[in-house]
N, C-alpha and C. Protein backbone atom coordinates (compact mmCIF):
# COMPACT_ATOMS: atom_id res chain seq x y z
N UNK A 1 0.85 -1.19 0.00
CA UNK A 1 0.00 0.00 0.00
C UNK A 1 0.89 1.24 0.00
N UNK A 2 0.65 1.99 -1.45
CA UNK A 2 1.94 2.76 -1.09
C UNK A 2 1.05 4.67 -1.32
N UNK A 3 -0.48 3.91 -1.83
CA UNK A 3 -1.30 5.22 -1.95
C UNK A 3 -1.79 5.93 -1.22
N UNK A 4 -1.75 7.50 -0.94
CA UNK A 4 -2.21 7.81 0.01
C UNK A 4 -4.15 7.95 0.07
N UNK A 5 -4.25 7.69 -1.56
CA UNK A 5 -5.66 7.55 -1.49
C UNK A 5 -6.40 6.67 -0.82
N UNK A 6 -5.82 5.75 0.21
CA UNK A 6 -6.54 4.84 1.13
C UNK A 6 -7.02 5.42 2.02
N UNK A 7 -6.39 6.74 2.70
CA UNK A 7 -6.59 7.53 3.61
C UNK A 7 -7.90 8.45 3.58
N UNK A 8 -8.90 8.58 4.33
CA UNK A 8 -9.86 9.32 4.17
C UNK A 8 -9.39 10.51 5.38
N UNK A 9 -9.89 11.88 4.78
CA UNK A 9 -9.73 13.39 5.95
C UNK A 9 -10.65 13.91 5.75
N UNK A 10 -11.94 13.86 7.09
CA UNK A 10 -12.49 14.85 7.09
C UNK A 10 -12.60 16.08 8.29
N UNK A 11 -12.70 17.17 7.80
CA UNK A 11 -12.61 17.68 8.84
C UNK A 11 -13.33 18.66 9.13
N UNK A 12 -13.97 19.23 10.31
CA UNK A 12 -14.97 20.09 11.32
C UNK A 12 -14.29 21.14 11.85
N UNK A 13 -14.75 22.27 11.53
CA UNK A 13 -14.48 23.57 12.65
C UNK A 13 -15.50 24.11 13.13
N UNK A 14 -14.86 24.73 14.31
CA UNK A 14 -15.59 25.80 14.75
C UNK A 14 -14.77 27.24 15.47
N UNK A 15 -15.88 28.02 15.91
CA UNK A 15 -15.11 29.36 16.21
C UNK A 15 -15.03 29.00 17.74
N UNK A 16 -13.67 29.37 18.04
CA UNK A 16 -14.31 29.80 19.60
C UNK A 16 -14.00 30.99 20.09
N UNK A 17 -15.33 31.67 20.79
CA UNK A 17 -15.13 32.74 20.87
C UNK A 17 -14.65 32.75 22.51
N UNK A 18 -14.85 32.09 22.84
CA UNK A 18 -14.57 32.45 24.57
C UNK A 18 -12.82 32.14 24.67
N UNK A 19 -12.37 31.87 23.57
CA UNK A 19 -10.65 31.68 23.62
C UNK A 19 -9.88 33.02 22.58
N UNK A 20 -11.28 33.70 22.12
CA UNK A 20 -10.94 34.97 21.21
C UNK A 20 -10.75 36.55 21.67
N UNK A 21 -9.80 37.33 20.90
CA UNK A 21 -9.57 38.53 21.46
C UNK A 21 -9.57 39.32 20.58
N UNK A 22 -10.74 39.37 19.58
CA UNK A 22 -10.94 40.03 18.48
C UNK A 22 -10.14 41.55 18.82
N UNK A 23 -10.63 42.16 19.74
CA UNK A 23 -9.53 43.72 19.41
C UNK A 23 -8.42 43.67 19.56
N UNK A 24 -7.76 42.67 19.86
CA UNK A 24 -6.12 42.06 20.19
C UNK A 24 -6.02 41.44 18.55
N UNK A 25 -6.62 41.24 17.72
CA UNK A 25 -6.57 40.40 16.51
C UNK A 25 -6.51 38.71 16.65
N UNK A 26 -6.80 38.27 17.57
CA UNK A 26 -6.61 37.05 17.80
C UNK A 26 -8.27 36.04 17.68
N UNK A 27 -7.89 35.71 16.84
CA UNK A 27 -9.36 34.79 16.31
C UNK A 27 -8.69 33.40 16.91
N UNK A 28 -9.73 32.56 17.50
CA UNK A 28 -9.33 30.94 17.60
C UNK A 28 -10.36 30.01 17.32
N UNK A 29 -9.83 28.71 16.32
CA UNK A 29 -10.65 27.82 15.95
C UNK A 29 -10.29 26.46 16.58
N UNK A 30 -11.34 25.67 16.86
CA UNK A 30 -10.55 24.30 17.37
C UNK A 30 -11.49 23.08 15.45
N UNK A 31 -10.21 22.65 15.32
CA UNK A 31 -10.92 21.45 14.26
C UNK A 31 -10.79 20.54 14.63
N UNK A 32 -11.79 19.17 14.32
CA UNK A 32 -12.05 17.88 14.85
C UNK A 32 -11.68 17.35 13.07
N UNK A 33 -10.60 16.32 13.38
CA UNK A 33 -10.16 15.29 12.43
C UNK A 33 -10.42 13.62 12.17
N UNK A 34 -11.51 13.78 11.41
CA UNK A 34 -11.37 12.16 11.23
C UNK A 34 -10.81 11.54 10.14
N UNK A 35 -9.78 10.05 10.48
CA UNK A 35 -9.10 9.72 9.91
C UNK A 35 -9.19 8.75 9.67
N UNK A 36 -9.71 7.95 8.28
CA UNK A 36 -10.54 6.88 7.84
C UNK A 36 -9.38 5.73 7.28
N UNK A 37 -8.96 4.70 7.62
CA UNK A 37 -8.01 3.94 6.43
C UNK A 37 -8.95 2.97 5.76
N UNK A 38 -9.21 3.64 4.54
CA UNK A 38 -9.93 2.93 3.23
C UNK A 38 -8.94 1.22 2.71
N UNK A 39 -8.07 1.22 3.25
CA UNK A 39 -7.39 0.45 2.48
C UNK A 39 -7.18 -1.01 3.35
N UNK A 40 -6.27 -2.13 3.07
CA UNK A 40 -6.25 -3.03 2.88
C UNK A 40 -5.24 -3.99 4.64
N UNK A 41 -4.27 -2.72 4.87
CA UNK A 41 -3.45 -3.06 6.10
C UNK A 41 -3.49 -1.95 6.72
N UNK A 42 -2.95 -2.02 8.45
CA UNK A 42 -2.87 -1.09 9.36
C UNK A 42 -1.52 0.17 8.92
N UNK A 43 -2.17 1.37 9.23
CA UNK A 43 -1.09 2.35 8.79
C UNK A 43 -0.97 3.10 10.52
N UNK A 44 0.16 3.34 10.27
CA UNK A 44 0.55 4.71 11.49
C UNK A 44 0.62 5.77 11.59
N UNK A 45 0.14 6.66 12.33
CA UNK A 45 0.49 8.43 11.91
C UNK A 45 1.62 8.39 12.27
N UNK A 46 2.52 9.08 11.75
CA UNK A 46 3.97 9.37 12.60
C UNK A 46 4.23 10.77 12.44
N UNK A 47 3.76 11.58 11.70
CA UNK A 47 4.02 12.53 11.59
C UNK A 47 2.80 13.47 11.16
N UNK A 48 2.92 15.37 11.50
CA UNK A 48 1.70 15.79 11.04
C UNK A 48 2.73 16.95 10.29
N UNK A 49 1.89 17.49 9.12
CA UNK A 49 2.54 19.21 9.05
C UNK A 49 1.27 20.11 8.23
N UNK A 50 1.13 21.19 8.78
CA UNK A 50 0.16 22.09 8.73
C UNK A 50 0.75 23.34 7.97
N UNK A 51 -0.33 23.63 7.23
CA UNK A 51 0.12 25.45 7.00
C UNK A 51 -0.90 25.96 7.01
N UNK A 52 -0.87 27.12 7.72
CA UNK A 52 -1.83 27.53 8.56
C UNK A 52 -2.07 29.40 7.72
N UNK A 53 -3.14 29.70 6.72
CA UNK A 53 -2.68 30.90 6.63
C UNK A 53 -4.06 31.74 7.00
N UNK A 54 -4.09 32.99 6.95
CA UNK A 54 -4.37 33.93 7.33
C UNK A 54 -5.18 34.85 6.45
N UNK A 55 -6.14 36.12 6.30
CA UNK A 55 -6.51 36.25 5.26
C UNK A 55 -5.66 37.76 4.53
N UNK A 56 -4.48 37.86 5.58
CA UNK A 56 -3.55 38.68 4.67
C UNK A 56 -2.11 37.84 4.24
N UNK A 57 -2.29 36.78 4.11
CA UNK A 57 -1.24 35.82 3.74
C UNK A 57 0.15 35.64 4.49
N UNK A 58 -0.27 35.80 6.00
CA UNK A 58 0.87 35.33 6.52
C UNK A 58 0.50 33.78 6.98
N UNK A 59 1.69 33.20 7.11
CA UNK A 59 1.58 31.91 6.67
C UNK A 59 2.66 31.18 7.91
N UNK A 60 1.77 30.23 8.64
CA UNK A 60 2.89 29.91 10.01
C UNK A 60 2.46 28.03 9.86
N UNK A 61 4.42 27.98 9.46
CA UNK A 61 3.88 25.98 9.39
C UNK A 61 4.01 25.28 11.05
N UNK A 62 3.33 24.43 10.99
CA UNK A 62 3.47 23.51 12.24
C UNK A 62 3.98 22.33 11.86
N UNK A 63 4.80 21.92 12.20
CA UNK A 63 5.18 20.07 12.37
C UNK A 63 5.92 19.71 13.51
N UNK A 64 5.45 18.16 13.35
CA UNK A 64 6.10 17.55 14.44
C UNK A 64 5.35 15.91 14.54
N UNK A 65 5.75 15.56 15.12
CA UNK A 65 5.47 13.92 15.50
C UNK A 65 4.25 13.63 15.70
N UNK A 66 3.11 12.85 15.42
CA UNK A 66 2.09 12.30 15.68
C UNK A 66 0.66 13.49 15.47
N UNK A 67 -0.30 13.04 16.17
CA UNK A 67 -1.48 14.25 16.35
C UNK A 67 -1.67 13.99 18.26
N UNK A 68 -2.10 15.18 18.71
CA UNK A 68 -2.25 15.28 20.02
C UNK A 68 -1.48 14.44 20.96
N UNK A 69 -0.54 14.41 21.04
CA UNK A 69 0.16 13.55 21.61
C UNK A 69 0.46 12.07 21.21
N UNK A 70 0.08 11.70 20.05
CA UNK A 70 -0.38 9.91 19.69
C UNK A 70 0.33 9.48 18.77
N UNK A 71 0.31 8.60 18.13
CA UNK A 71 1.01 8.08 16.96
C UNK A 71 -0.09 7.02 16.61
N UNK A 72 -1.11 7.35 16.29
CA UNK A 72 -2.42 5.91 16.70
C UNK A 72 -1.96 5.58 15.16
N UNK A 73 -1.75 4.25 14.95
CA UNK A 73 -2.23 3.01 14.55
C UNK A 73 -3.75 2.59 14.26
N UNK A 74 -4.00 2.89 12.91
CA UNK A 74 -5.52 2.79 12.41
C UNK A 74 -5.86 1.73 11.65
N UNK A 75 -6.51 0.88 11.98
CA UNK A 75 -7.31 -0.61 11.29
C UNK A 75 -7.82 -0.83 10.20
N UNK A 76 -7.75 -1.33 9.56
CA UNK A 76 -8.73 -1.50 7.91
C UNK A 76 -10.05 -0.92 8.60
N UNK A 77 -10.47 -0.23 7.66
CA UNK A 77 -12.09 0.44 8.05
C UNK A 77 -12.39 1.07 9.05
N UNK A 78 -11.45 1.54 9.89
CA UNK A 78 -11.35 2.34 11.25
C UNK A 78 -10.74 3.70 11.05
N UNK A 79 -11.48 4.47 11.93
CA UNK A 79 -11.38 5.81 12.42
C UNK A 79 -10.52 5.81 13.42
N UNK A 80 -9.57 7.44 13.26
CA UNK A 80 -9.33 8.12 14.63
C UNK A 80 -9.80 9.91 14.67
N UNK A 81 -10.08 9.97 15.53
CA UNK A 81 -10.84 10.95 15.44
C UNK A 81 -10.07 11.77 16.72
N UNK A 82 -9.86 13.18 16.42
CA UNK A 82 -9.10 14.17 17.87
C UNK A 82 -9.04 15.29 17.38
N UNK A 83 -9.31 16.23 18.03
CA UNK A 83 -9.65 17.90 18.33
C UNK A 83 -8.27 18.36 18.39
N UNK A 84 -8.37 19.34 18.16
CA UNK A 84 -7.06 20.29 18.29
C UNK A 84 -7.66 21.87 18.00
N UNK A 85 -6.72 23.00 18.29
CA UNK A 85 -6.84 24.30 17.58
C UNK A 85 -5.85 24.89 16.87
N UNK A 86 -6.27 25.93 16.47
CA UNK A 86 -5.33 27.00 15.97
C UNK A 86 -5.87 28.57 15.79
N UNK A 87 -5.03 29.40 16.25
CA UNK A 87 -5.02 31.05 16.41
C UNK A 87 -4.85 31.70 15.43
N UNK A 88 -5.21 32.46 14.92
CA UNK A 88 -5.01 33.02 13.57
C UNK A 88 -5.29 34.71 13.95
N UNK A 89 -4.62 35.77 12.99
CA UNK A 89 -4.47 36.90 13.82
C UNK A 89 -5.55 37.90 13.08
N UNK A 90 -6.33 37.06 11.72
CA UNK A 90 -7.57 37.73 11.04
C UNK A 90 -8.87 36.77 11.34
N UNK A 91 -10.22 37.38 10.65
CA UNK A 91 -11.63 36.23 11.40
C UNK A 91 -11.47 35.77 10.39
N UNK A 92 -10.40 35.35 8.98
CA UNK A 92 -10.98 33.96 7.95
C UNK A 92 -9.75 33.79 7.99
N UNK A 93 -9.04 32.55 7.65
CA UNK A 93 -8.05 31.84 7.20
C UNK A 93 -8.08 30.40 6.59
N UNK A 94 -7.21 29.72 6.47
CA UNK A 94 -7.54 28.49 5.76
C UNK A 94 -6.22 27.32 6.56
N UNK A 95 -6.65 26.12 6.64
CA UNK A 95 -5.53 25.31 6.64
C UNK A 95 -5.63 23.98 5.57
N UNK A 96 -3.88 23.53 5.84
CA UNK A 96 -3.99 22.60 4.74
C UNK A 96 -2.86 22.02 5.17
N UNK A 97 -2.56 20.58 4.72
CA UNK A 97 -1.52 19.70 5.07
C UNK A 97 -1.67 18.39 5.00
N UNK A 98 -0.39 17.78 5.64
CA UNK A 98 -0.57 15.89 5.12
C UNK A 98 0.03 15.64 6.40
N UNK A 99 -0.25 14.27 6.92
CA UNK A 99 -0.20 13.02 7.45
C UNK A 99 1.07 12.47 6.60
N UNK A 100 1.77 12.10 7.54
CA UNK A 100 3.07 11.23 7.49
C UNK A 100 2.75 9.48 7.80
N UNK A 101 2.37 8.70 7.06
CA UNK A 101 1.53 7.24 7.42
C UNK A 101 2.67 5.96 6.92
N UNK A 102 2.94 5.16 8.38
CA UNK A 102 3.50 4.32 8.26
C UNK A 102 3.37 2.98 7.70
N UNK A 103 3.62 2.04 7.08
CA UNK A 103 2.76 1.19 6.67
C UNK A 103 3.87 -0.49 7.21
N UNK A 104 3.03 -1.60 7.31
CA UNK A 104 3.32 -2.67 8.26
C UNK A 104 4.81 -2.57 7.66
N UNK A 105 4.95 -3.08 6.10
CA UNK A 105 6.30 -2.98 5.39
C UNK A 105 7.27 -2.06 5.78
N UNK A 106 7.33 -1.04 6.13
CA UNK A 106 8.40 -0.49 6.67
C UNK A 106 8.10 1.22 5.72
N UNK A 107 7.28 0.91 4.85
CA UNK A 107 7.55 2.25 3.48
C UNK A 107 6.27 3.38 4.48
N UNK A 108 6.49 4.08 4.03
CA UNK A 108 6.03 5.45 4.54
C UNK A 108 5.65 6.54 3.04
N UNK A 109 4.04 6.80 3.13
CA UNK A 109 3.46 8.03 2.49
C UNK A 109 2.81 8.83 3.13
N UNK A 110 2.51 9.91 1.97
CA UNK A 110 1.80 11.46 3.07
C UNK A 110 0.33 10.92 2.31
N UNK A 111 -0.11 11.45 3.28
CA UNK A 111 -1.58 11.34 3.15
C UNK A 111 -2.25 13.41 3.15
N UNK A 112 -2.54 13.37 1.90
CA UNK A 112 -2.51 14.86 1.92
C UNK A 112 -4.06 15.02 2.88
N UNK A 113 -3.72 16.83 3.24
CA UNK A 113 -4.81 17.10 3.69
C UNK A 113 -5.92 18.05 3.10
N UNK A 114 -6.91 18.13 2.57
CA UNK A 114 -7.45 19.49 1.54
C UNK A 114 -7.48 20.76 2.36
N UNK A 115 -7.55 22.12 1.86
CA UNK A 115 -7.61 23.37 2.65
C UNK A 115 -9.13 23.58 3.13
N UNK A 116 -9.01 23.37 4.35
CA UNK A 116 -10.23 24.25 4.92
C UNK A 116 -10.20 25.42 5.40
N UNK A 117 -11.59 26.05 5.89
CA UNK A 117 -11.80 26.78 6.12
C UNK A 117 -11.99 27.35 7.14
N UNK A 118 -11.12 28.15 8.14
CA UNK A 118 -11.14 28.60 9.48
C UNK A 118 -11.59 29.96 9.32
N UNK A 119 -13.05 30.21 9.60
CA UNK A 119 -14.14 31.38 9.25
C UNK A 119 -15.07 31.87 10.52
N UNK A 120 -14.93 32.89 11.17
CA UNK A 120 -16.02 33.49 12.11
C UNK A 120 -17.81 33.38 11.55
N UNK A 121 -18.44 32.48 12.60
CA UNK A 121 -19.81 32.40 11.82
C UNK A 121 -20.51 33.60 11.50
N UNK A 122 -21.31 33.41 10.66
CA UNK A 122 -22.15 35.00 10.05
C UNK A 122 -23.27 34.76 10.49
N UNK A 123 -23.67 36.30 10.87
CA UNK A 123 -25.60 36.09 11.53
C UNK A 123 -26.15 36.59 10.11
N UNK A 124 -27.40 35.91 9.37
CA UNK A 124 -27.79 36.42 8.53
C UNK A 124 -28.99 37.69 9.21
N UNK A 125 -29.10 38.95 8.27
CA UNK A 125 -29.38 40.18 8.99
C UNK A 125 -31.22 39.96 7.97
């Protein structure tokens, strides 16, 4: 298994405002990740990397080892699912990135991530 198309990403945001300091410029979102292996053997996260941008294009990467502390090990047809956030210093931005996925064989692919959307909700008037 060397595709990362086995990998399913979906992912959930929201605003939070009680962690926000809009006249400070500080917007915060927490996103919930679920992580589907479509495919055939057990894969590993080992790695995450994020780019995180902003809606005047500053642009701050994150990486590092696992998600929330873990390195979970995901089953044919199994989910992992875990929350996290991120701060952003305008109310829209976007993220995007890949999964580092280990596989039983020893070989290792990214499992990309699509750009979402980290957006302050709108009241319709």
């Amino acid at each position: 298994m060397k595709s990362s198309e086995v990998i399913e990403i979906e992912v959930d945001t929201r605003y939070l405002e009680e962690h926000s300091r809009p006249e400070d410029n500080r917007f915060a979102f927490a996103y919930t990740v679920a992580i589907t292996n479509r495919g055939e053997t057990p894969v590993k996260l080992m790695n995450r990397h994020w780019q995180i941008t902003d809606e005047e294009n500053r642009v701050e990467e994150v990486s590092g080892e696992g998600v929330v502390g873990q390195q979970p090990e995901i089953q044919p047809g199994q989910s992992f699912e875990y929350t996290s956030g991120a701060v952003i210093g305008t109310e829209m931005g976007t993220m995007k990135g890949s999964y580092e996925m280990l596989c039983p064989d020893g070989s290792r692919f990214e499992a990309p991530i699509a750009p979402f959307l980290l957006a302050l909700p709108r009241t319709l008037h």
